[in-house]
C-alpha atoms as a PDB file:
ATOM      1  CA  UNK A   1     -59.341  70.875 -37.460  1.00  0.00           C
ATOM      2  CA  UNK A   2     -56.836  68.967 -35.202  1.00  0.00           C
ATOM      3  CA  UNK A   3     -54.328  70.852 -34.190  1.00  0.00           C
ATOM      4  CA  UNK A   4     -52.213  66.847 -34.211  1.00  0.00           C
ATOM      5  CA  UNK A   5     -50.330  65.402 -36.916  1.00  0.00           C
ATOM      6  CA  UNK A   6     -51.684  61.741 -36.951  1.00  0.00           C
ATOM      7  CA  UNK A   7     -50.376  58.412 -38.426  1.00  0.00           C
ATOM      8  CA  UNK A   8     -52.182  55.262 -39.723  1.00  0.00           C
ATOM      9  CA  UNK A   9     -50.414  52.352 -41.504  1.00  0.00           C
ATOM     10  CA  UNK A  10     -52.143  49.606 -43.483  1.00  0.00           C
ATOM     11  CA  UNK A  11     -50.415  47.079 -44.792  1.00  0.00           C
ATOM     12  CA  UNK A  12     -50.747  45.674 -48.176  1.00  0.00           C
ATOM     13  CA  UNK A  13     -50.300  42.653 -50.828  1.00  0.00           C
ATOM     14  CA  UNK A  14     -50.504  44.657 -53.891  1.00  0.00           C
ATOM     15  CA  UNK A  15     -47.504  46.428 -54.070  1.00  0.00           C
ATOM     16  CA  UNK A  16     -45.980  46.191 -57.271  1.00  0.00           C
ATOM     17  CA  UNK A  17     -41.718  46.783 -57.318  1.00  0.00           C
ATOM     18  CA  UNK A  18     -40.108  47.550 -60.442  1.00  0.00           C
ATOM     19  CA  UNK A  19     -36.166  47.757 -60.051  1.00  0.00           C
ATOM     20  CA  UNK A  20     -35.241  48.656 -63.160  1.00  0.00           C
ATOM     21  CA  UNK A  21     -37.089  51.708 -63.005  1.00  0.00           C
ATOM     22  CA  UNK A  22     -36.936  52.196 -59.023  1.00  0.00           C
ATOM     23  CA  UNK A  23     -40.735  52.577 -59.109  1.00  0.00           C
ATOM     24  CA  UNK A  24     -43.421  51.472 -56.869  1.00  0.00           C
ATOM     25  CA  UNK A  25     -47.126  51.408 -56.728  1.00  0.00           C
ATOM     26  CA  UNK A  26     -49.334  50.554 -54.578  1.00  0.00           C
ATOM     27  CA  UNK A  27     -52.017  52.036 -51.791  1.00  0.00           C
ATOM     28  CA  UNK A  28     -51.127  55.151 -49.200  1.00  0.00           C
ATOM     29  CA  UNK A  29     -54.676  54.271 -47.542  1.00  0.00           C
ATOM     30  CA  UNK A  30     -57.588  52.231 -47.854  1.00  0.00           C
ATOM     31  CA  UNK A  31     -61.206  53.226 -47.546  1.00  0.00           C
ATOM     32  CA  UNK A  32     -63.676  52.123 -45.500  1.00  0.00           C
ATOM     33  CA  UNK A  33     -61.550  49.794 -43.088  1.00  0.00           C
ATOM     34  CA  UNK A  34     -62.271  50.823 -39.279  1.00  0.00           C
ATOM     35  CA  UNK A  35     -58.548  50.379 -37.509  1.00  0.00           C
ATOM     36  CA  UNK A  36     -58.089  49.458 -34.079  1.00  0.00           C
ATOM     37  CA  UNK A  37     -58.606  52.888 -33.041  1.00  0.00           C
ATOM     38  CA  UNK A  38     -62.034  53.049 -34.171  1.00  0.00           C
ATOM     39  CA  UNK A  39     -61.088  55.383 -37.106  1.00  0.00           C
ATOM     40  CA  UNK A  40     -62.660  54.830 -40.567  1.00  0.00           C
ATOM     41  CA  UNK A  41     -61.561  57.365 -43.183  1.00  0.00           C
ATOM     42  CA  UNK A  42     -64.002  57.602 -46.445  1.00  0.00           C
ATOM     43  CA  UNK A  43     -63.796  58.170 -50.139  1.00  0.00           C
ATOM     44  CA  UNK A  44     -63.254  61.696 -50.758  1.00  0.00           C
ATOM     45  CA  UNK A  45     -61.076  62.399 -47.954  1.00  0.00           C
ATOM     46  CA  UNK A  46     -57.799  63.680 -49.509  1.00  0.00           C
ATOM     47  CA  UNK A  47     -59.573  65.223 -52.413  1.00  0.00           C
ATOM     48  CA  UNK A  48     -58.813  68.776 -51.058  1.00  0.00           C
ATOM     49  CA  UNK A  49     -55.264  68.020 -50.005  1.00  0.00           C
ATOM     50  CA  UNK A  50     -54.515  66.484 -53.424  1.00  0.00           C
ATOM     51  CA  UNK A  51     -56.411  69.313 -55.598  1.00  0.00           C
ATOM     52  CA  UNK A  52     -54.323  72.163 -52.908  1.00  0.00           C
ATOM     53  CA  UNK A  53     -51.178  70.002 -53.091  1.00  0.00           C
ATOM     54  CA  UNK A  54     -51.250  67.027 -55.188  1.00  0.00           C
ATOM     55  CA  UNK A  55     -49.164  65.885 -57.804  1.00  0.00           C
ATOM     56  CA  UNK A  56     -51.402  67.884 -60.589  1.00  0.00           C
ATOM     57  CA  UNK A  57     -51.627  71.241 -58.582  1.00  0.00           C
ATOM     58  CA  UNK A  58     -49.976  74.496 -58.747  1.00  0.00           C
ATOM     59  CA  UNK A  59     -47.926  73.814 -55.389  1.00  0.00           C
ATOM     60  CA  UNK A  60     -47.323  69.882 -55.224  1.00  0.00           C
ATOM     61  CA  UNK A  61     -45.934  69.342 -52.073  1.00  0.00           C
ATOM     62  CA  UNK A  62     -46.757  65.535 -50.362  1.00  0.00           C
ATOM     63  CA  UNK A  63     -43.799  63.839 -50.582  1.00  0.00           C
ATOM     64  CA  UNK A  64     -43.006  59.754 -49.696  1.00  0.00           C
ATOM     65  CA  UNK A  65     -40.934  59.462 -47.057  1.00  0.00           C
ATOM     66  CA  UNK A  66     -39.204  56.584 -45.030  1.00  0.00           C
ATOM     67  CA  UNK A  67     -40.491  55.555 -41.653  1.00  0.00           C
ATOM     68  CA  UNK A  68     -42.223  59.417 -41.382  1.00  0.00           C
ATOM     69  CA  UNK A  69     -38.621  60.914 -41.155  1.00  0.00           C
ATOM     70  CA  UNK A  70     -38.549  64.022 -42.392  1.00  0.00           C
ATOM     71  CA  UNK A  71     -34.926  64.004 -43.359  1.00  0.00           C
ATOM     72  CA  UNK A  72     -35.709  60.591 -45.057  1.00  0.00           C
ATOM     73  CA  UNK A  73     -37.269  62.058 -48.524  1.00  0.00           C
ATOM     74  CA  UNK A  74     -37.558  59.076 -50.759  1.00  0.00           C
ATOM     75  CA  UNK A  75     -39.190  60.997 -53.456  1.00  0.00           C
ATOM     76  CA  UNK A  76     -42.375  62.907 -54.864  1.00  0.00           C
ATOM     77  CA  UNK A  77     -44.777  60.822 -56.138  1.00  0.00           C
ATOM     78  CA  UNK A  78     -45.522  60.996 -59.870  1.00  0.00           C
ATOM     79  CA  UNK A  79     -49.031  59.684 -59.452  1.00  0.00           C
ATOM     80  CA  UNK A  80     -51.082  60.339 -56.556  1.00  0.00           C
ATOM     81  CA  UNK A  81     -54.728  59.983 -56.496  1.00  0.00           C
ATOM     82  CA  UNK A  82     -57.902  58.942 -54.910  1.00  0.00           C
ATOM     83  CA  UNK A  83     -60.440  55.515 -56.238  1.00  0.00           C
ATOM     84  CA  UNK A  84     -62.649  53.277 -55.163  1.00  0.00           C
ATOM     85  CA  UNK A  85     -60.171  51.473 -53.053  1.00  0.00           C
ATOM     86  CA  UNK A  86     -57.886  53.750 -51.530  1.00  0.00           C
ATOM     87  CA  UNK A  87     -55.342  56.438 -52.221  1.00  0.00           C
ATOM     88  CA  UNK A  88     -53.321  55.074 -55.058  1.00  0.00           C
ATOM     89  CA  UNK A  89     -49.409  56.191 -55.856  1.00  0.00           C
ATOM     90  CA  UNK A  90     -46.465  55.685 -58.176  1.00  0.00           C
ATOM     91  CA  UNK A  91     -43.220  57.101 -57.105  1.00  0.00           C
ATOM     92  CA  UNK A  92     -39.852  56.725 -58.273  1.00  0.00           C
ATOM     93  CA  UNK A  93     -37.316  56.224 -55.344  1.00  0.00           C
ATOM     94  CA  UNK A  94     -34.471  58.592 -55.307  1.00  0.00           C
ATOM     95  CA  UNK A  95     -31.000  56.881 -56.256  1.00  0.00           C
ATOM     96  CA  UNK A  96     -29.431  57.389 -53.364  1.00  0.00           C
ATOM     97  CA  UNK A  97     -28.181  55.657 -50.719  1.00  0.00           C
ATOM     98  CA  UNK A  98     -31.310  55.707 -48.199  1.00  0.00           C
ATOM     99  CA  UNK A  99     -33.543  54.663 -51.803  1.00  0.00           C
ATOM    100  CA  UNK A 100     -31.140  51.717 -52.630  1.00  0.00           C
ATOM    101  CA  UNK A 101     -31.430  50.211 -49.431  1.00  0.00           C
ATOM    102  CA  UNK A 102     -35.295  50.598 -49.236  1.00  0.00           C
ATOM    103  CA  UNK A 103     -35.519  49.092 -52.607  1.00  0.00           C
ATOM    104  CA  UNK A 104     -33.787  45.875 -51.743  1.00  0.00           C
ATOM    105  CA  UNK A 105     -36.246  46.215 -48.337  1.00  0.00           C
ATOM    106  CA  UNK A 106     -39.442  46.272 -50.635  1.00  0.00           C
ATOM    107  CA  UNK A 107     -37.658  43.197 -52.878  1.00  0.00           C
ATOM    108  CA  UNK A 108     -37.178  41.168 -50.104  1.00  0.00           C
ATOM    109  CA  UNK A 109     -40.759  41.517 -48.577  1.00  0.00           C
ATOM    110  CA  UNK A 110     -39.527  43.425 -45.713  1.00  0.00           C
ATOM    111  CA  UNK A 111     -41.649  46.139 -46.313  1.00  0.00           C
ATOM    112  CA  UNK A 112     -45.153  45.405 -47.238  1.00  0.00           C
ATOM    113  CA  UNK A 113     -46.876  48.469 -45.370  1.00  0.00           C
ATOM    114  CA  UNK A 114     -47.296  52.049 -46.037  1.00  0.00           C
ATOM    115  CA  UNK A 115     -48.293  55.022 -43.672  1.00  0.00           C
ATOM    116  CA  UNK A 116     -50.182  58.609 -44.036  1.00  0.00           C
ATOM    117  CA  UNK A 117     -49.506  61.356 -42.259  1.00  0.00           C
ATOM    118  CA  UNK A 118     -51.938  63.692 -41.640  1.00  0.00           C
ATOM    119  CA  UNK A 119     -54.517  66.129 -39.540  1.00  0.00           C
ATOM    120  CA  UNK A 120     -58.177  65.862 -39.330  1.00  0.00           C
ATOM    121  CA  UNK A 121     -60.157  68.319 -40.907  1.00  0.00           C
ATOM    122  CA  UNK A 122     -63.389  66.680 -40.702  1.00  0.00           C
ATOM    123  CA  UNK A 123     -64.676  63.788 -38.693  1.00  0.00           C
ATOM    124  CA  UNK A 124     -68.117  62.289 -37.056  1.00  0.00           C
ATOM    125  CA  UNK A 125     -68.577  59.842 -34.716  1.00  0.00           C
ATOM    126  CA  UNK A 126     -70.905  57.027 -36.037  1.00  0.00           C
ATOM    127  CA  UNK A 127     -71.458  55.322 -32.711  1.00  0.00           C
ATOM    128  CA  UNK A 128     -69.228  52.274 -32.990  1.00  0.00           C
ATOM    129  CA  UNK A 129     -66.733  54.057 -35.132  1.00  0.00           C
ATOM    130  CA  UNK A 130     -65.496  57.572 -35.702  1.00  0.00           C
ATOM    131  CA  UNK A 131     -66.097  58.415 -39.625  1.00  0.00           C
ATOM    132  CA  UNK A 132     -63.020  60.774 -41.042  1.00  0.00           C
ATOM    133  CA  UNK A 133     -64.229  62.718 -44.127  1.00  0.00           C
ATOM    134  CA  UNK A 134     -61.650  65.550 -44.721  1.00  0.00           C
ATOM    135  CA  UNK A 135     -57.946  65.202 -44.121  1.00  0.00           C
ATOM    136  CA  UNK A 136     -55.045  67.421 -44.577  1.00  0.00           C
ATOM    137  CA  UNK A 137     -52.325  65.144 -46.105  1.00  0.00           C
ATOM    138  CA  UNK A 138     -48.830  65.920 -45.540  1.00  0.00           C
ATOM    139  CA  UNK A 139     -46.713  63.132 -46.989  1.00  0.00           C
ATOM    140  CA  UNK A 140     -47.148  59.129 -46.860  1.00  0.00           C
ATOM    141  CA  UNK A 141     -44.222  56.881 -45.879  1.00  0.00           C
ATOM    142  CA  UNK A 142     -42.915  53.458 -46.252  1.00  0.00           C
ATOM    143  CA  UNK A 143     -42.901  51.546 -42.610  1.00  0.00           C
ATOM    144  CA  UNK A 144     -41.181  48.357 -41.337  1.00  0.00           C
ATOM    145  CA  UNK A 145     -43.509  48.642 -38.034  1.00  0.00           C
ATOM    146  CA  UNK A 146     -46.026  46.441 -37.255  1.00  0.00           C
ATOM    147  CA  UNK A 147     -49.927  46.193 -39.066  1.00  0.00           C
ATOM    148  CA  UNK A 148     -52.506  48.122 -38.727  1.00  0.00           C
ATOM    149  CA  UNK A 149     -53.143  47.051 -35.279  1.00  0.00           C
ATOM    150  CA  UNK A 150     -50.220  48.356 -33.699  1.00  0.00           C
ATOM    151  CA  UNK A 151     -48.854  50.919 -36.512  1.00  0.00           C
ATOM    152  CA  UNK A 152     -51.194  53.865 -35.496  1.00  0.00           C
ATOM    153  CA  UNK A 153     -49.606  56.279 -33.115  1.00  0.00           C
ATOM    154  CA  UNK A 154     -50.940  59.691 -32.206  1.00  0.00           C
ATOM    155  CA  UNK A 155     -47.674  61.791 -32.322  1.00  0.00           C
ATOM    156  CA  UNK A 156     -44.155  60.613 -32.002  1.00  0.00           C
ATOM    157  CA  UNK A 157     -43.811  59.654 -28.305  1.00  0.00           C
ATOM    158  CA  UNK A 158     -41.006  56.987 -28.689  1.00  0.00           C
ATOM    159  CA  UNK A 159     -39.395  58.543 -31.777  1.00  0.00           C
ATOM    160  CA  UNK A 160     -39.055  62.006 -30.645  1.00  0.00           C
ATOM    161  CA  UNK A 161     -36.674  61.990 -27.721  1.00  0.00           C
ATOM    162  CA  UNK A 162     -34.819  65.008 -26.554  1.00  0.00           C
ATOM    163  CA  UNK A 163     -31.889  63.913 -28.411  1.00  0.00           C
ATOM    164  CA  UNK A 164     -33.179  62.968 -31.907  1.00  0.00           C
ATOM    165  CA  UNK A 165     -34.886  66.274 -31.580  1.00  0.00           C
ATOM    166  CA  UNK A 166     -31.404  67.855 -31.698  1.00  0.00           C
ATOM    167  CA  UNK A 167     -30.644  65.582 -33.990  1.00  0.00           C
ATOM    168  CA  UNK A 168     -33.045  66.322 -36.608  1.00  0.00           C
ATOM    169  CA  UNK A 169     -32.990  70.439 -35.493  1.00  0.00           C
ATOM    170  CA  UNK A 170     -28.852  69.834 -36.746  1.00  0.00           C
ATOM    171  CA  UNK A 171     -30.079  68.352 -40.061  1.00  0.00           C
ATOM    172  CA  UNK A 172     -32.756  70.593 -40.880  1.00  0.00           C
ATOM    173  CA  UNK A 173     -29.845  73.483 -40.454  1.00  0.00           C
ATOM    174  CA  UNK A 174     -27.759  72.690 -42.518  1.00  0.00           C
ATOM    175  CA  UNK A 175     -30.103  71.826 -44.915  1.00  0.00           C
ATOM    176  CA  UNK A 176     -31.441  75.553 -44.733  1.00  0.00           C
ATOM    177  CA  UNK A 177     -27.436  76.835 -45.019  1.00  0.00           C
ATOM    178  CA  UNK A 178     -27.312  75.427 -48.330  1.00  0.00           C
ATOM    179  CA  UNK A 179     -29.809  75.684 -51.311  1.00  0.00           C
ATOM    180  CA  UNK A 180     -33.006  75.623 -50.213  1.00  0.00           C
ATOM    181  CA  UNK A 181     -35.248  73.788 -52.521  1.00  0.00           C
ATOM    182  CA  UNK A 182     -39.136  72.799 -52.163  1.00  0.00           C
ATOM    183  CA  UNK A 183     -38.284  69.933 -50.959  1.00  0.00           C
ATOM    184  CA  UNK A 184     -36.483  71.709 -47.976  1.00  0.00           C
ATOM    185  CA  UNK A 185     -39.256  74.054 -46.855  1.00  0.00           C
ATOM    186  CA  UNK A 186     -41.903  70.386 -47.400  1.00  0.00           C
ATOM    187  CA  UNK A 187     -39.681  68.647 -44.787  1.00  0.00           C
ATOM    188  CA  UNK A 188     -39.112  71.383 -42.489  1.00  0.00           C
ATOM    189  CA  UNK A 189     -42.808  71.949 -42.382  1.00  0.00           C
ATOM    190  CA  UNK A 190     -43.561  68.132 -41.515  1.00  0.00           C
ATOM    191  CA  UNK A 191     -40.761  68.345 -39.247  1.00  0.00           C
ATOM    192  CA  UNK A 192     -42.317  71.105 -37.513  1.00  0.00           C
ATOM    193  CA  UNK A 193     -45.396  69.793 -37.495  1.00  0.00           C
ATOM    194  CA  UNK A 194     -44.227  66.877 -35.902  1.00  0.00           C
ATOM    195  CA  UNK A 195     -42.350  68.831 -33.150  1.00  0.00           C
ATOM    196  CA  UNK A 196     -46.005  70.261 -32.488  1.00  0.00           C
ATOM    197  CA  UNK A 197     -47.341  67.368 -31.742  1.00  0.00           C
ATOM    198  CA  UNK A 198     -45.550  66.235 -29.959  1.00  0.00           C
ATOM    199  CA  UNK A 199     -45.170  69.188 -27.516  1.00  0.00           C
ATOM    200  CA  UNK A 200     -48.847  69.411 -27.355  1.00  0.00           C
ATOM    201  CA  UNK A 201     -48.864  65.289 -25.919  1.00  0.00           C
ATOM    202  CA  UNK A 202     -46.230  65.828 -23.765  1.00  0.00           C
ATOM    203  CA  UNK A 203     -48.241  68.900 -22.478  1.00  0.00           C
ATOM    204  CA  UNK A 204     -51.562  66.892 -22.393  1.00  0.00           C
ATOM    205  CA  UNK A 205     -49.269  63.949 -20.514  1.00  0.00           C
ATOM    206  CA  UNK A 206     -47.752  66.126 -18.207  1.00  0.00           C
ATOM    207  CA  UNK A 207     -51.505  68.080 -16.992  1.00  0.00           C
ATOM    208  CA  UNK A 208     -53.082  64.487 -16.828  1.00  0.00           C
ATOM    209  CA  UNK A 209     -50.204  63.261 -14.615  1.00  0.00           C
ATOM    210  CA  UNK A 210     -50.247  66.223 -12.481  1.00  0.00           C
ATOM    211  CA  UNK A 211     -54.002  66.478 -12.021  1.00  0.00           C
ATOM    212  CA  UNK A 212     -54.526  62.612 -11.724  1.00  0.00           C
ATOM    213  CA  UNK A 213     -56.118  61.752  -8.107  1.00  0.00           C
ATOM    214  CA  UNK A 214     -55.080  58.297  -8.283  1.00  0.00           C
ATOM    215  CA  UNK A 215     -51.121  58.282  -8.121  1.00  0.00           C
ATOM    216  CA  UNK A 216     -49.619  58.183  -5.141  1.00  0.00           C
ATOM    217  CA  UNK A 217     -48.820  60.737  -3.186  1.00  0.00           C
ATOM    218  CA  UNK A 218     -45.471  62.636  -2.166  1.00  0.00           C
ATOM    219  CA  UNK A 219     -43.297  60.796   0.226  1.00  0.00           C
ATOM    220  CA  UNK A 220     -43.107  64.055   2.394  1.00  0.00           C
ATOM    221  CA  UNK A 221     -40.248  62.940   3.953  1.00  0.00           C
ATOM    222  CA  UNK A 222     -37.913  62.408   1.141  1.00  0.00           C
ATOM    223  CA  UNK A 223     -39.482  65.270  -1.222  1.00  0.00           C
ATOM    224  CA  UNK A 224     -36.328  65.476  -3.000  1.00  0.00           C
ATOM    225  CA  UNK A 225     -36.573  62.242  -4.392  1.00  0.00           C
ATOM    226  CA  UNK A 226     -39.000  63.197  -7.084  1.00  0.00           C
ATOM    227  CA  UNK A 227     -37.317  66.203  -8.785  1.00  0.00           C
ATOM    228  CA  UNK A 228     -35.481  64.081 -10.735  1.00  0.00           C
ATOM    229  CA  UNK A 229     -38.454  62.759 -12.200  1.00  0.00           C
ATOM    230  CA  UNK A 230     -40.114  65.550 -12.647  1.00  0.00           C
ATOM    231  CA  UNK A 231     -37.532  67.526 -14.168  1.00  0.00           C
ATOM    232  CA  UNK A 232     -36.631  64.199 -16.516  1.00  0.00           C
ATOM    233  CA  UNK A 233     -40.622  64.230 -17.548  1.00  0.00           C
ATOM    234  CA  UNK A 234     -40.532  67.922 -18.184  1.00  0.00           C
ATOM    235  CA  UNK A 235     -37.541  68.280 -20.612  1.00  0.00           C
ATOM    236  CA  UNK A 236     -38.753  67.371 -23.516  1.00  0.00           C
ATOM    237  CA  UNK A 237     -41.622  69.827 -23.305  1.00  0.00           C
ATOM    238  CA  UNK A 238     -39.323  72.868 -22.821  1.00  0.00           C
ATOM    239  CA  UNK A 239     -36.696  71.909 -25.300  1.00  0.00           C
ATOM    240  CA  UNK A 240     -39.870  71.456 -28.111  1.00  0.00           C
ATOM    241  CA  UNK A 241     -41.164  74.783 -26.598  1.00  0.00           C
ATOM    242  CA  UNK A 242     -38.103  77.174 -26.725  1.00  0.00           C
ATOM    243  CA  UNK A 243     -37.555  75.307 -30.723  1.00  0.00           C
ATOM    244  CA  UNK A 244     -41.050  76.630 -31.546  1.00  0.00           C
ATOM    245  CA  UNK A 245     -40.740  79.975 -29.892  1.00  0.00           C
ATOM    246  CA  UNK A 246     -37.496  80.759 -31.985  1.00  0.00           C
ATOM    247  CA  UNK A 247     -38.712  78.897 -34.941  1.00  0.00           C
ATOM    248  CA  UNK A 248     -41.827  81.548 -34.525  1.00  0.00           C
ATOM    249  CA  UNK A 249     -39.550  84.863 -34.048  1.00  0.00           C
ATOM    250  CA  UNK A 250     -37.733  84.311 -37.638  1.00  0.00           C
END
């Protein structure tokens, strides 16, 4: 299994808005659509996560969240499950002010596309495709980002800067000094999980830049120049690092 919490957004015309009742329905994922990375993700695939963690199990824990935020919980679905098109949902959005705003988003059109978020469990590569038959499904979110063409990001390389890192570590505190609920400990472990993957790109990123025979060379006469740079490029890596190592000690 992937070790990498992926995304994948598709975007949709059948989402159905109710106001009244702050409900929507629509489609987490489609079936049998190969994205622009090649991906193609079959019937069947979140049949594990939803029997382990679906809205019907013992331990229902995918939640809908807002553009993958963690700290953005918009609510638990009330139906989640798998047919012949996709994975199908019905969630009522929390009234709040976060809910009320992405309400009015959905009225207006603004957001028309929804994302999974999720590690590969199973997958084969078909040649011109790569087929994914087993997921594990964390939560699905509504996006405002582009289609499916330029929605799919491995990771959180732009979102995850040093400083929303902090950001989010703050929020996840004091969430864990008050009451902790389910829905606490189901955010901080997508949280985490995102901080995971990300350390492991920016690890990946920093080996391929170091080992990489084609960029230019040291000027040796200014060497100090680079350690800027480097330090700069490094920093996020060791702050993600020393969060996991005393996440891990607790």
């Amino acid at each position: 299994m992937s070790k990498k919490l992926l995304h994948k957004s598709f975007e949709f015309n059948d989402i159905t808005v109710d106001t009244e009742s702050r409900t929507i329905c629509g489609y987490a994922s489609v079936f049998n659509v190969i994205d622009s990375d090649g991906d193609l993700i079959t019937q069947g695939a979140f049949s594990k996560s939803l029997n382990e963690n679906g809205v019907d199990s013992l331990k229902p824990r995918i939640v809908h969240l807002y553009q993958h935020n963690p700290v953005q919980l918009l609510g638990r679905p009330s139906v989640l499950r798998e047919d012949s098109k996709g994975l199908y949902f019905e969630t009522t959005i929390a009234d709040t002010a976060l809910g009320n705003e992405v309400l009015e988003l959905y009225r207006n059109g603004t957001i028309k596309e929804h994302s999974i978020g999720f590690q590969t469990v199973k997958s084969s590569n078909k040649g011109s495709y790569n087929e994914i038959s087993e997921v594990k499904l964390f939560e699905f979110s509504s996006v405002t980002w582009g289609a499916n063409e330029q929605a799919q990001f491995t990771g959180f390389k732009s979102q995850f800067t040093s400083d929303s890192i902090i950001e989010n570590c703050d929020k996840m505190i004091k969430m864990l000094k008050s009451e902790v609920t389910n829905d606490t400990i189901d955010q901080l472990q997508i949280f985490l999980n995102q901080v995971k993957t990300t350390h492991l790109n920016l690890t990946e990123k920093s080996v391929t830049e170091q080992s990489d025979p084609l960029q230019d060379s040291p000027d040796t006469d200014n060497p100090m120049e680079l350690e800027p740079a480097i330090e700069v490029k490094n920093n996020d890596a060791e702050l993600i690092s020393s969060f996991l190592q005393g996440y891990n000690k607790k």
